[in-house]
PDB file of N, CA and C in Angstrom:
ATOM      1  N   UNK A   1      17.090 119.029  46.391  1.00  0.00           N
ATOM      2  CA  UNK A   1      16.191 118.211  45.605  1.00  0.00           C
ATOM      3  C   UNK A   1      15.361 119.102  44.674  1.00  0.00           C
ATOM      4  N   UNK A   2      13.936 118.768  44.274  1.00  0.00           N
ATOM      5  CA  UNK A   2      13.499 119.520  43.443  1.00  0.00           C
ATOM      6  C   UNK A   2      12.297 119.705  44.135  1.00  0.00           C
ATOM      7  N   UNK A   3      11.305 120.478  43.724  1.00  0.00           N
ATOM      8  CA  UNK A   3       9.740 120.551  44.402  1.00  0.00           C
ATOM      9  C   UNK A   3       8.947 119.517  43.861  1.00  0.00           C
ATOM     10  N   UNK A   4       9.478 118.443  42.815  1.00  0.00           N
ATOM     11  CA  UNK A   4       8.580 117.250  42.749  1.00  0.00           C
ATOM     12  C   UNK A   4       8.595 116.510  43.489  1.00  0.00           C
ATOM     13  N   UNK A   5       9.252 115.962  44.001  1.00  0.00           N
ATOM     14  CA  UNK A   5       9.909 115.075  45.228  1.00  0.00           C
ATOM     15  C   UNK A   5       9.825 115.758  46.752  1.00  0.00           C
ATOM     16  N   UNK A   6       8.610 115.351  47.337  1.00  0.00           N
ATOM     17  CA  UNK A   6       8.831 115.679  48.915  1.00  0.00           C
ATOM     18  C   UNK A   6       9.935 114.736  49.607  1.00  0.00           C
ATOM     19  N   UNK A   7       9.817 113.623  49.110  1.00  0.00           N
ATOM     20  CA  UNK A   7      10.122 112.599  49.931  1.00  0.00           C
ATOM     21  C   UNK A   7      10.941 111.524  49.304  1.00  0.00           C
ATOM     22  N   UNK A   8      11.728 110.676  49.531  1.00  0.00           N
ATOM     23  CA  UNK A   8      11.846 109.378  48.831  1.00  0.00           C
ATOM     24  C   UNK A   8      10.998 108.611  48.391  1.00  0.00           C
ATOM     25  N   UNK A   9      10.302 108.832  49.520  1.00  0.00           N
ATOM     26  CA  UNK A   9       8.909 107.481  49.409  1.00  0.00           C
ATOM     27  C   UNK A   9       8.147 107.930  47.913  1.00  0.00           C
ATOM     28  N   UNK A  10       8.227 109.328  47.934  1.00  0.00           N
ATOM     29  CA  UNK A  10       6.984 109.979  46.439  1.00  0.00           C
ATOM     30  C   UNK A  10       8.381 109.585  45.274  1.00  0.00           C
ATOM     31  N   UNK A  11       9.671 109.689  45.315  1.00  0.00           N
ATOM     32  CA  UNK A  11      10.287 109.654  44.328  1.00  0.00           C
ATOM     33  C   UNK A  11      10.371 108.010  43.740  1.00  0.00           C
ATOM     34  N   UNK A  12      10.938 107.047  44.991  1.00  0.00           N
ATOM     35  CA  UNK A  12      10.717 105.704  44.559  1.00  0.00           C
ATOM     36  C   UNK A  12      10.336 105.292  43.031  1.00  0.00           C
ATOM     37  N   UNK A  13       8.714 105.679  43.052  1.00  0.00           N
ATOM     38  CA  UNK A  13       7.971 104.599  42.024  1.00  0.00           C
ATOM     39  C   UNK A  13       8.575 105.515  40.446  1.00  0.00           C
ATOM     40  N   UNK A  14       8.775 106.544  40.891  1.00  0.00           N
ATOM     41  CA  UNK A  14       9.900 107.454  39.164  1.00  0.00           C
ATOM     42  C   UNK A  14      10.882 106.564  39.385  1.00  0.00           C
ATOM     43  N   UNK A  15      11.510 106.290  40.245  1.00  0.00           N
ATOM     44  CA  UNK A  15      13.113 105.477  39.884  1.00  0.00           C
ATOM     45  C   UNK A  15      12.812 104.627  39.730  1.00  0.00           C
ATOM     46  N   UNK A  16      11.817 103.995  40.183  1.00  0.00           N
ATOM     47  CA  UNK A  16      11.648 102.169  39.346  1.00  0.00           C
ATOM     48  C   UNK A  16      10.962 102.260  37.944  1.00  0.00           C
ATOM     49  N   UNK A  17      10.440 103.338  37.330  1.00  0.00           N
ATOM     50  CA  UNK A  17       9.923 103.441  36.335  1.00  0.00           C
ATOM     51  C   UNK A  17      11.085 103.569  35.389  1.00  0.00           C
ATOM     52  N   UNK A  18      11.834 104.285  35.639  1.00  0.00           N
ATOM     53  CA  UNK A  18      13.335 104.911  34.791  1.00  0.00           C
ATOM     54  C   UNK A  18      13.898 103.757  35.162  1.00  0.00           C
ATOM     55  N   UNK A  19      14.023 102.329  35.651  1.00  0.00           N
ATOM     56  CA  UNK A  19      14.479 101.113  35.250  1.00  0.00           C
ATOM     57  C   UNK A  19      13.318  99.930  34.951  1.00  0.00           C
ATOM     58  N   UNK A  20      12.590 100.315  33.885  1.00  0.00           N
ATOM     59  CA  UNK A  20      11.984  98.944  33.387  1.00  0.00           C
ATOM     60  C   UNK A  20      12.783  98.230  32.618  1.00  0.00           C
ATOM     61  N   UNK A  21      13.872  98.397  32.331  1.00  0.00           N
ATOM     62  CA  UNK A  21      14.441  97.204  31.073  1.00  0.00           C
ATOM     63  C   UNK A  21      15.196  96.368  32.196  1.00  0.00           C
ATOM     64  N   UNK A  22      15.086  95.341  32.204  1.00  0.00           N
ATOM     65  CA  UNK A  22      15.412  93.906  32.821  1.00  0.00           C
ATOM     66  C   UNK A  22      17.028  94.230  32.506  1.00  0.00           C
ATOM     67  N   UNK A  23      17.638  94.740  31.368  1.00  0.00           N
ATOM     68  CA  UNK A  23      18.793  94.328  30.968  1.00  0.00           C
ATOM     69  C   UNK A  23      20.382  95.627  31.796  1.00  0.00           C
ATOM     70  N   UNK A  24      18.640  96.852  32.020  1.00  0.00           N
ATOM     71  CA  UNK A  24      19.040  97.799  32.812  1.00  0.00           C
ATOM     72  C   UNK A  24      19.045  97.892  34.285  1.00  0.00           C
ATOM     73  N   UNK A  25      18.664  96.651  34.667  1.00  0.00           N
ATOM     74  CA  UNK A  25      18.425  96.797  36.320  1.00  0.00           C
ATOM     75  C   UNK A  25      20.020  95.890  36.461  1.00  0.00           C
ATOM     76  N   UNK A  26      20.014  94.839  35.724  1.00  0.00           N
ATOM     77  CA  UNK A  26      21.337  93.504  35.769  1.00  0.00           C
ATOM     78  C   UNK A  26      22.734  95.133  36.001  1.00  0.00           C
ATOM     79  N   UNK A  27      22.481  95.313  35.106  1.00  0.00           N
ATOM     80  CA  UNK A  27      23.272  96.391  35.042  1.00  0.00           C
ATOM     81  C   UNK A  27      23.720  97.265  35.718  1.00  0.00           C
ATOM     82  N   UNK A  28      22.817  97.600  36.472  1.00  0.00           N
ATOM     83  CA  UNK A  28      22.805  98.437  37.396  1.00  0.00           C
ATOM     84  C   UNK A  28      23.146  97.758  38.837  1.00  0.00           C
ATOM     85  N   UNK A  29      22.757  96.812  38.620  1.00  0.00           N
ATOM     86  CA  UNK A  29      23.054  95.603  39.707  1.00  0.00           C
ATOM     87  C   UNK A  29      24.694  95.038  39.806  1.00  0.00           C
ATOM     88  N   UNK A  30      25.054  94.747  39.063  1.00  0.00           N
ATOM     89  CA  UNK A  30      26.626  94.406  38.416  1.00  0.00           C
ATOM     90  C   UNK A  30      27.551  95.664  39.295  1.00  0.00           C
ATOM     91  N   UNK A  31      26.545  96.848  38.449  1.00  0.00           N
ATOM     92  CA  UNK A  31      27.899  98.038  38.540  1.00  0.00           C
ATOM     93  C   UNK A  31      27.882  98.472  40.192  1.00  0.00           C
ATOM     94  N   UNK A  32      26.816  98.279  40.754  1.00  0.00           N
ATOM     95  CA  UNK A  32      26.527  98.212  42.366  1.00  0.00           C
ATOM     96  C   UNK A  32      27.154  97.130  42.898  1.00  0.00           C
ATOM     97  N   UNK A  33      27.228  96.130  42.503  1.00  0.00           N
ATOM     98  CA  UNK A  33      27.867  95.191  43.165  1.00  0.00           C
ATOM     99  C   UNK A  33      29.238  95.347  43.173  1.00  0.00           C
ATOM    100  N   UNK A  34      30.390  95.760  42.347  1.00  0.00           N
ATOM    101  CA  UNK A  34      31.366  95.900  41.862  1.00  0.00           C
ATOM    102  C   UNK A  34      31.791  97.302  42.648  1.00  0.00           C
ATOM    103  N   UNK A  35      30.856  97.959  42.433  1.00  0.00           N
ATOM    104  CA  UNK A  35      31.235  99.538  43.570  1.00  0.00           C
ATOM    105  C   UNK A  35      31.395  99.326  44.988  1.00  0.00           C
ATOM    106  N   UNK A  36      30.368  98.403  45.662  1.00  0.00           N
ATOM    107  CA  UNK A  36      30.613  98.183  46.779  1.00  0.00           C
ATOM    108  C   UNK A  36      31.463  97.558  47.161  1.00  0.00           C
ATOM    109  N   UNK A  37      32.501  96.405  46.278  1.00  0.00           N
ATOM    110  CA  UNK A  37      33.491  95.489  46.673  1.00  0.00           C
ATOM    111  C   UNK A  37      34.571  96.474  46.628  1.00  0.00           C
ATOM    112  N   UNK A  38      34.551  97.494  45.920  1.00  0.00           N
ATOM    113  CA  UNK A  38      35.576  98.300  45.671  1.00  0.00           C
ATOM    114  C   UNK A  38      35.132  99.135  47.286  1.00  0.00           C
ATOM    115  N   UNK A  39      34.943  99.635  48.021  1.00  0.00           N
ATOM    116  CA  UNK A  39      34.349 100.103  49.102  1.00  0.00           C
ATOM    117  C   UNK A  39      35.076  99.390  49.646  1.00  0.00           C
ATOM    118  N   UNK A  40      34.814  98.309  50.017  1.00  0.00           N
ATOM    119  CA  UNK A  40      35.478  97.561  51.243  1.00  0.00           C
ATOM    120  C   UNK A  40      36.878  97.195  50.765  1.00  0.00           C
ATOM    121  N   UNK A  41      37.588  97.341  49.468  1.00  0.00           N
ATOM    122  CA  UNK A  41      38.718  97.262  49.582  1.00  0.00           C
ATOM    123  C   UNK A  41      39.464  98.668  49.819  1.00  0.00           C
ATOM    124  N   UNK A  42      38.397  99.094  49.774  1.00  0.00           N
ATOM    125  CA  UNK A  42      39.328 101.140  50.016  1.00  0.00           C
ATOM    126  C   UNK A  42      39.217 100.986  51.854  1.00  0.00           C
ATOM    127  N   UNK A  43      38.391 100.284  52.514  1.00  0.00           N
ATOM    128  CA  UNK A  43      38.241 100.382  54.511  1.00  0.00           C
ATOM    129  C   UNK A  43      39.728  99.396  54.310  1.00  0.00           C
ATOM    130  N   UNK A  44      39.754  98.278  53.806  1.00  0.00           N
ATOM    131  CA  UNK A  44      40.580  97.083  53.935  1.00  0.00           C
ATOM    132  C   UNK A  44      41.933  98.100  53.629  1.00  0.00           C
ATOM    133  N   UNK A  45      42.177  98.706  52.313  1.00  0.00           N
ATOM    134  CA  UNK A  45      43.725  98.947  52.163  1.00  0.00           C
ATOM    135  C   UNK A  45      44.025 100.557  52.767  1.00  0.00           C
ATOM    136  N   UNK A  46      42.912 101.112  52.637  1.00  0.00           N
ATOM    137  CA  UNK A  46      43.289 102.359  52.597  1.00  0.00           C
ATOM    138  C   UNK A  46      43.930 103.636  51.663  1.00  0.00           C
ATOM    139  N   UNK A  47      43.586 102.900  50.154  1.00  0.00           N
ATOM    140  CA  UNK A  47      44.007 103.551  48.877  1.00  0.00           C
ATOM    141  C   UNK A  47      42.707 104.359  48.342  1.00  0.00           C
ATOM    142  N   UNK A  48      42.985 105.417  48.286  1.00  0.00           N
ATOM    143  CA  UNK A  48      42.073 106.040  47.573  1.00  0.00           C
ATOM    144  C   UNK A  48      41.643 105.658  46.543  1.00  0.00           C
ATOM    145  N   UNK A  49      42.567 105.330  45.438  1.00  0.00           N
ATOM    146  CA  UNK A  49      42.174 104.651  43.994  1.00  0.00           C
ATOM    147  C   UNK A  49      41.196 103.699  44.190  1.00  0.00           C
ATOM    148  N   UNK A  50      40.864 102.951  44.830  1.00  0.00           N
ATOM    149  CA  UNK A  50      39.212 102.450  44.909  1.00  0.00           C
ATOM    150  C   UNK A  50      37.956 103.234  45.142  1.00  0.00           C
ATOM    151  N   UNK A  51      38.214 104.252  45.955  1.00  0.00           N
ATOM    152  CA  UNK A  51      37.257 104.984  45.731  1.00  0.00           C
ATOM    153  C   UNK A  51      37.005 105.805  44.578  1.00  0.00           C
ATOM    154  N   UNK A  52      38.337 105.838  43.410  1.00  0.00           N
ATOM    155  CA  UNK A  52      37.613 106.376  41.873  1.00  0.00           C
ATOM    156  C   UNK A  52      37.359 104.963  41.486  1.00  0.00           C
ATOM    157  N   UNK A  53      37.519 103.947  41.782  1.00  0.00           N
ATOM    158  CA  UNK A  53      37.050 102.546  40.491  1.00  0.00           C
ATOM    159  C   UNK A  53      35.638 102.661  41.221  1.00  0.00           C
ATOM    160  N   UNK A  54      35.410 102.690  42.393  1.00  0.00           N
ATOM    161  CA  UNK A  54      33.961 102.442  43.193  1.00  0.00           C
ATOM    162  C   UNK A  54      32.969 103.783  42.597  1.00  0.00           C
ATOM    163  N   UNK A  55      33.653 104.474  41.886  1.00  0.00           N
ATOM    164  CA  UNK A  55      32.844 105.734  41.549  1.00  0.00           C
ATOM    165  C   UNK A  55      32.493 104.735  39.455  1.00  0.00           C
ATOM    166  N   UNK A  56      33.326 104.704  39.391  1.00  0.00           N
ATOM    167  CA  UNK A  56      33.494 104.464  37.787  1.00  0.00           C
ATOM    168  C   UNK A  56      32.826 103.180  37.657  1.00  0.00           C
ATOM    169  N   UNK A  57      32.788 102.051  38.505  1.00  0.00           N
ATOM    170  CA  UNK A  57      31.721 101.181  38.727  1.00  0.00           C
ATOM    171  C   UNK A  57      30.619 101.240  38.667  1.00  0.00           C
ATOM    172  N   UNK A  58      30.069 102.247  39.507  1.00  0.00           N
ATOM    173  CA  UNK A  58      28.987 102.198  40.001  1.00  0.00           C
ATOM    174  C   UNK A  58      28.386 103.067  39.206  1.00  0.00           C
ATOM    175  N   UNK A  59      28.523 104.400  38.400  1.00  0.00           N
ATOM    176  CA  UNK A  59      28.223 105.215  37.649  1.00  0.00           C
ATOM    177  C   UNK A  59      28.176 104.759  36.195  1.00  0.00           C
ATOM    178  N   UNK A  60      29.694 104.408  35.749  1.00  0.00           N
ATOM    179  CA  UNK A  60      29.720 103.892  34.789  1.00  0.00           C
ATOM    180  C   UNK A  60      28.711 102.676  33.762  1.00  0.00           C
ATOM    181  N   UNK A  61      28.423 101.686  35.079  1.00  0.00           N
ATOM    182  CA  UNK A  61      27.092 100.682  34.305  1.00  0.00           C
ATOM    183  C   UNK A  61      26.164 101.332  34.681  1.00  0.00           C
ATOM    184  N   UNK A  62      25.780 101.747  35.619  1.00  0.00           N
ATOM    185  CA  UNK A  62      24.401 102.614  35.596  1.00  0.00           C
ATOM    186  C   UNK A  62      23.567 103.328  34.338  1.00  0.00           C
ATOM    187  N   UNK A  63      25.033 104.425  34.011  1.00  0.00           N
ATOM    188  CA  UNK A  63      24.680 105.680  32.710  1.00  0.00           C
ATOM    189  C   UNK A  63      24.748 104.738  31.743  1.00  0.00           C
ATOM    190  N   UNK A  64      25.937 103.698  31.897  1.00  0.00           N
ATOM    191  CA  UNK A  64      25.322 102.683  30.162  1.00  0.00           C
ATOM    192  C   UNK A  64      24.139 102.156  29.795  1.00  0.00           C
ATOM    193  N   UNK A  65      23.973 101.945  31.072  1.00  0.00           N
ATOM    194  CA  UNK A  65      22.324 101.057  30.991  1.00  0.00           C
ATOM    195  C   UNK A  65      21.277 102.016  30.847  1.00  0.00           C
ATOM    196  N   UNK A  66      21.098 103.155  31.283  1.00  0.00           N
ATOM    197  CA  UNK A  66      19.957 104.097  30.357  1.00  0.00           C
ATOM    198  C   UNK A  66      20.588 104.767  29.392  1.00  0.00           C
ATOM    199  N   UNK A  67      21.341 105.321  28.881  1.00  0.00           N
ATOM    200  CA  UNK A  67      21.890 105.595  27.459  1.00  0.00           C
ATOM    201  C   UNK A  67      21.240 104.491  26.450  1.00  0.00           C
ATOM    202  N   UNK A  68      22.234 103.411  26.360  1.00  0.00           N
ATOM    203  CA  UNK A  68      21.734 102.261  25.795  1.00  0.00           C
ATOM    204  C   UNK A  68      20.218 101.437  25.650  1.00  0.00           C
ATOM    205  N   UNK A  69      19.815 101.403  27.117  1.00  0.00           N
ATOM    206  CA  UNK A  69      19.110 100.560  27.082  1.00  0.00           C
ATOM    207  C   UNK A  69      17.690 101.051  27.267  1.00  0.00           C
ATOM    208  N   UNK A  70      17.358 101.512  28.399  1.00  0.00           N
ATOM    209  CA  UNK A  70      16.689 102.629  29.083  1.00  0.00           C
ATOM    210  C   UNK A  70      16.026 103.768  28.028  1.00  0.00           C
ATOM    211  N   UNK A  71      17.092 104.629  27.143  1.00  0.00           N
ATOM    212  CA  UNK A  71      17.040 105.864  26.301  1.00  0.00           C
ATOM    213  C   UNK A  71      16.166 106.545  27.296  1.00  0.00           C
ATOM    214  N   UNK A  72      16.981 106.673  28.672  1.00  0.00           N
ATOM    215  CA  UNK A  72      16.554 107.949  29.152  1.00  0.00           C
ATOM    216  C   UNK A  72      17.874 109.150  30.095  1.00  0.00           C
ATOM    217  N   UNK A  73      17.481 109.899  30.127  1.00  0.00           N
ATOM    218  CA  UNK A  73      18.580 110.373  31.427  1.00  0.00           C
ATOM    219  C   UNK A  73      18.607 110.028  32.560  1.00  0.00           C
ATOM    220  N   UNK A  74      19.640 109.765  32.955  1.00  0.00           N
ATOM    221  CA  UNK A  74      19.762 109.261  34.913  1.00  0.00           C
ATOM    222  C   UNK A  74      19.442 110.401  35.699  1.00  0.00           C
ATOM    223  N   UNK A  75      18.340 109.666  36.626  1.00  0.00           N
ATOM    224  CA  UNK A  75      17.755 110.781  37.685  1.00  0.00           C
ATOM    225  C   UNK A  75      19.163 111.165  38.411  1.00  0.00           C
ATOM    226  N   UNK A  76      20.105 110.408  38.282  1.00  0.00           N
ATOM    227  CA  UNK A  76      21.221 111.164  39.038  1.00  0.00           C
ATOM    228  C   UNK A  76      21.799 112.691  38.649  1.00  0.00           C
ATOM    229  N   UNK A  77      21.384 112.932  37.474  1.00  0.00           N
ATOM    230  CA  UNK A  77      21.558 114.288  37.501  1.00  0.00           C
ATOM    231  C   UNK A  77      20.600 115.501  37.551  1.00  0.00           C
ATOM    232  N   UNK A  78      19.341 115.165  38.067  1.00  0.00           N
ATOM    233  CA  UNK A  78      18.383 116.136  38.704  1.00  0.00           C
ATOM    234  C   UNK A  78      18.324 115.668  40.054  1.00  0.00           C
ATOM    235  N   UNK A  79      18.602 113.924  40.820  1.00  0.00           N
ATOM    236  CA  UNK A  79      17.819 114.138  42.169  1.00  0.00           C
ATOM    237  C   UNK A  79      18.910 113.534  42.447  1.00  0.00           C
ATOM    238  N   UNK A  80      20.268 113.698  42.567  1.00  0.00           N
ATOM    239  CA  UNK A  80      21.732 112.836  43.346  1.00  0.00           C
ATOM    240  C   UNK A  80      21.489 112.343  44.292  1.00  0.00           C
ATOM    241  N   UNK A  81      20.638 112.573  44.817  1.00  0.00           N
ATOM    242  CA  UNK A  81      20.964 111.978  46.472  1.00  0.00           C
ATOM    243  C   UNK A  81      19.942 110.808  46.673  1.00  0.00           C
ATOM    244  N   UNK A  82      18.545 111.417  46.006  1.00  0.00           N
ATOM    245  CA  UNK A  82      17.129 110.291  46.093  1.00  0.00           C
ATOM    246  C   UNK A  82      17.604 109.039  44.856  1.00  0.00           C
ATOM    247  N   UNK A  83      18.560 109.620  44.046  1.00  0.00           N
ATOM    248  CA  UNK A  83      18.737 108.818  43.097  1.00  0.00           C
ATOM    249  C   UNK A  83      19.967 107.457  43.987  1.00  0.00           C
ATOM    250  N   UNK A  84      20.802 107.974  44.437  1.00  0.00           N
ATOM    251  CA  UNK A  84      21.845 107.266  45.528  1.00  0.00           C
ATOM    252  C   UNK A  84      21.270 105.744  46.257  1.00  0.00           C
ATOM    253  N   UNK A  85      20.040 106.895  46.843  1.00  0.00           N
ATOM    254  CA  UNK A  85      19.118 105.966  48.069  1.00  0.00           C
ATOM    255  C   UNK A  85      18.249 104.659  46.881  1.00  0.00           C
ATOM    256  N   UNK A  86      17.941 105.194  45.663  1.00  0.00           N
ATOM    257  CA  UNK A  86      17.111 104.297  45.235  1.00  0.00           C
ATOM    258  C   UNK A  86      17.805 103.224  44.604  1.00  0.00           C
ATOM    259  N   UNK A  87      19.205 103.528  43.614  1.00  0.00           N
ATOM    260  CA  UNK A  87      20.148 102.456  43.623  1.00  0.00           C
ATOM    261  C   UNK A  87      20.135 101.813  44.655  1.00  0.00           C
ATOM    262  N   UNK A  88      20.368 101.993  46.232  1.00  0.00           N
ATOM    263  CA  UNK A  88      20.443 100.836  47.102  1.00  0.00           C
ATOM    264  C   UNK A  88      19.676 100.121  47.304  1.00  0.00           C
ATOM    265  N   UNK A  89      18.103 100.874  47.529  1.00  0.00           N
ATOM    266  CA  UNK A  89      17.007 100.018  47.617  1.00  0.00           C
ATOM    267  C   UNK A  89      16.458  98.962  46.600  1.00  0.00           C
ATOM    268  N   UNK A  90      16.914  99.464  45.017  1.00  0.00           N
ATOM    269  CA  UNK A  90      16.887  99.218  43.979  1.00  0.00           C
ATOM    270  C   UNK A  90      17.385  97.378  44.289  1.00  0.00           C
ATOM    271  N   UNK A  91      19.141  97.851  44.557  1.00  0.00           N
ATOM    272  CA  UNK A  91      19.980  96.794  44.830  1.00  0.00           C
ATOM    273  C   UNK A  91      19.312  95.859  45.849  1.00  0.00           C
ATOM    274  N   UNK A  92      19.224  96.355  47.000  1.00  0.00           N
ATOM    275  CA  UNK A  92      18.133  95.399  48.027  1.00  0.00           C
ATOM    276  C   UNK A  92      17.291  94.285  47.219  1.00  0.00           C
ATOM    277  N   UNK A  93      16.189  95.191  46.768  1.00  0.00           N
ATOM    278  CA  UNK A  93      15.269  94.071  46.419  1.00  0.00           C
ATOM    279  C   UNK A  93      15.344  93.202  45.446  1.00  0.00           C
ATOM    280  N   UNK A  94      16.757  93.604  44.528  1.00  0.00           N
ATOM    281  CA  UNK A  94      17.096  92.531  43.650  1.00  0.00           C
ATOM    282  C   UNK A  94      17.757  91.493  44.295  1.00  0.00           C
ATOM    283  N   UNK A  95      18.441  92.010  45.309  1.00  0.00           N
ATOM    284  CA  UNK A  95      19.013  90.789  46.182  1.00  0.00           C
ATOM    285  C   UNK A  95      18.308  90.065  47.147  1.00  0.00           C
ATOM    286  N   UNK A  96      17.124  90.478  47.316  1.00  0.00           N
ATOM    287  CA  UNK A  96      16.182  89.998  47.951  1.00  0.00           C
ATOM    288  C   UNK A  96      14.727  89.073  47.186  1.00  0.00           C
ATOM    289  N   UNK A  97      14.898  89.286  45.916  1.00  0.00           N
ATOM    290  CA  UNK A  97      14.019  88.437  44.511  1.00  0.00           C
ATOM    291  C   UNK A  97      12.526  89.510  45.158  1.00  0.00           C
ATOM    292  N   UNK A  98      12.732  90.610  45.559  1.00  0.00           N
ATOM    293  CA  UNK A  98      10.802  91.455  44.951  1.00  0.00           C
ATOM    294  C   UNK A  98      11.295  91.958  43.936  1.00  0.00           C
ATOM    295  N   UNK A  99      12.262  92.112  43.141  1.00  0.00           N
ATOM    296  CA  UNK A  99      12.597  92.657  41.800  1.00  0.00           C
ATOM    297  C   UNK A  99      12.778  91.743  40.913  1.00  0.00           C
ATOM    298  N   UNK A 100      12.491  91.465  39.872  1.00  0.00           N
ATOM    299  CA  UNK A 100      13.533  90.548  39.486  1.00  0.00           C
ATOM    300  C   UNK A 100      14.973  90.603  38.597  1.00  0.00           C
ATOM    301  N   UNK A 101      15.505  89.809  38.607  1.00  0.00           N
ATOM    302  CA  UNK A 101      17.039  89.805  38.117  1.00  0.00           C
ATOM    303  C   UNK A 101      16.777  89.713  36.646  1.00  0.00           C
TER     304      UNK A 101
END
């Protein structure tokens, strides 16, 4: 990680900041949703090739949505791993309406 980040908990409120655009969370939401179906068809068949669409999913709308939308860089390439955890939590609470869609 880096020495800004002790914790998830301190990184969190940066990753929800690096998604304020509404059009960038859908997005990010989509390409998470689509990664994970690809997941369970890679346990279900046992083909690797889902695990590159589950990569290209899930990465792919992510980086569009701050390129585009966002105009910022994805914490995924300074904090990979806190960035990982916050997509899910990210995903959670949109599926749970404390975010909104």
């Amino acid at each position: 990680m880096s020495d800004r980040y002790q914790s998830f908990a301190e990184f969190y409120p940066f990753y929800l900041s690096e998604h304020s655009n509404r059009t960038a969370r859908r997005l990010h939401f989509v390409g998470t949703s689509l990664a994970l179906l690809c997941l369970l068809e890679l346990v279900m068949t046992r083909d690797l090739s889902w695990l590159i669409l589950a990569l290209v999913f899930g990465y792919g709308f992510a980086w569009f949505a701050h390129f585009q939308f966002e105009k910022n860089r994805p914490a995924t390439f300074k904090y990979p791993l806190y960035s990982l955890m916050g997509d899910g939590r990210m995903f959670w609470e949109i599926l749970t309406g404390k975010i909104p869609f």
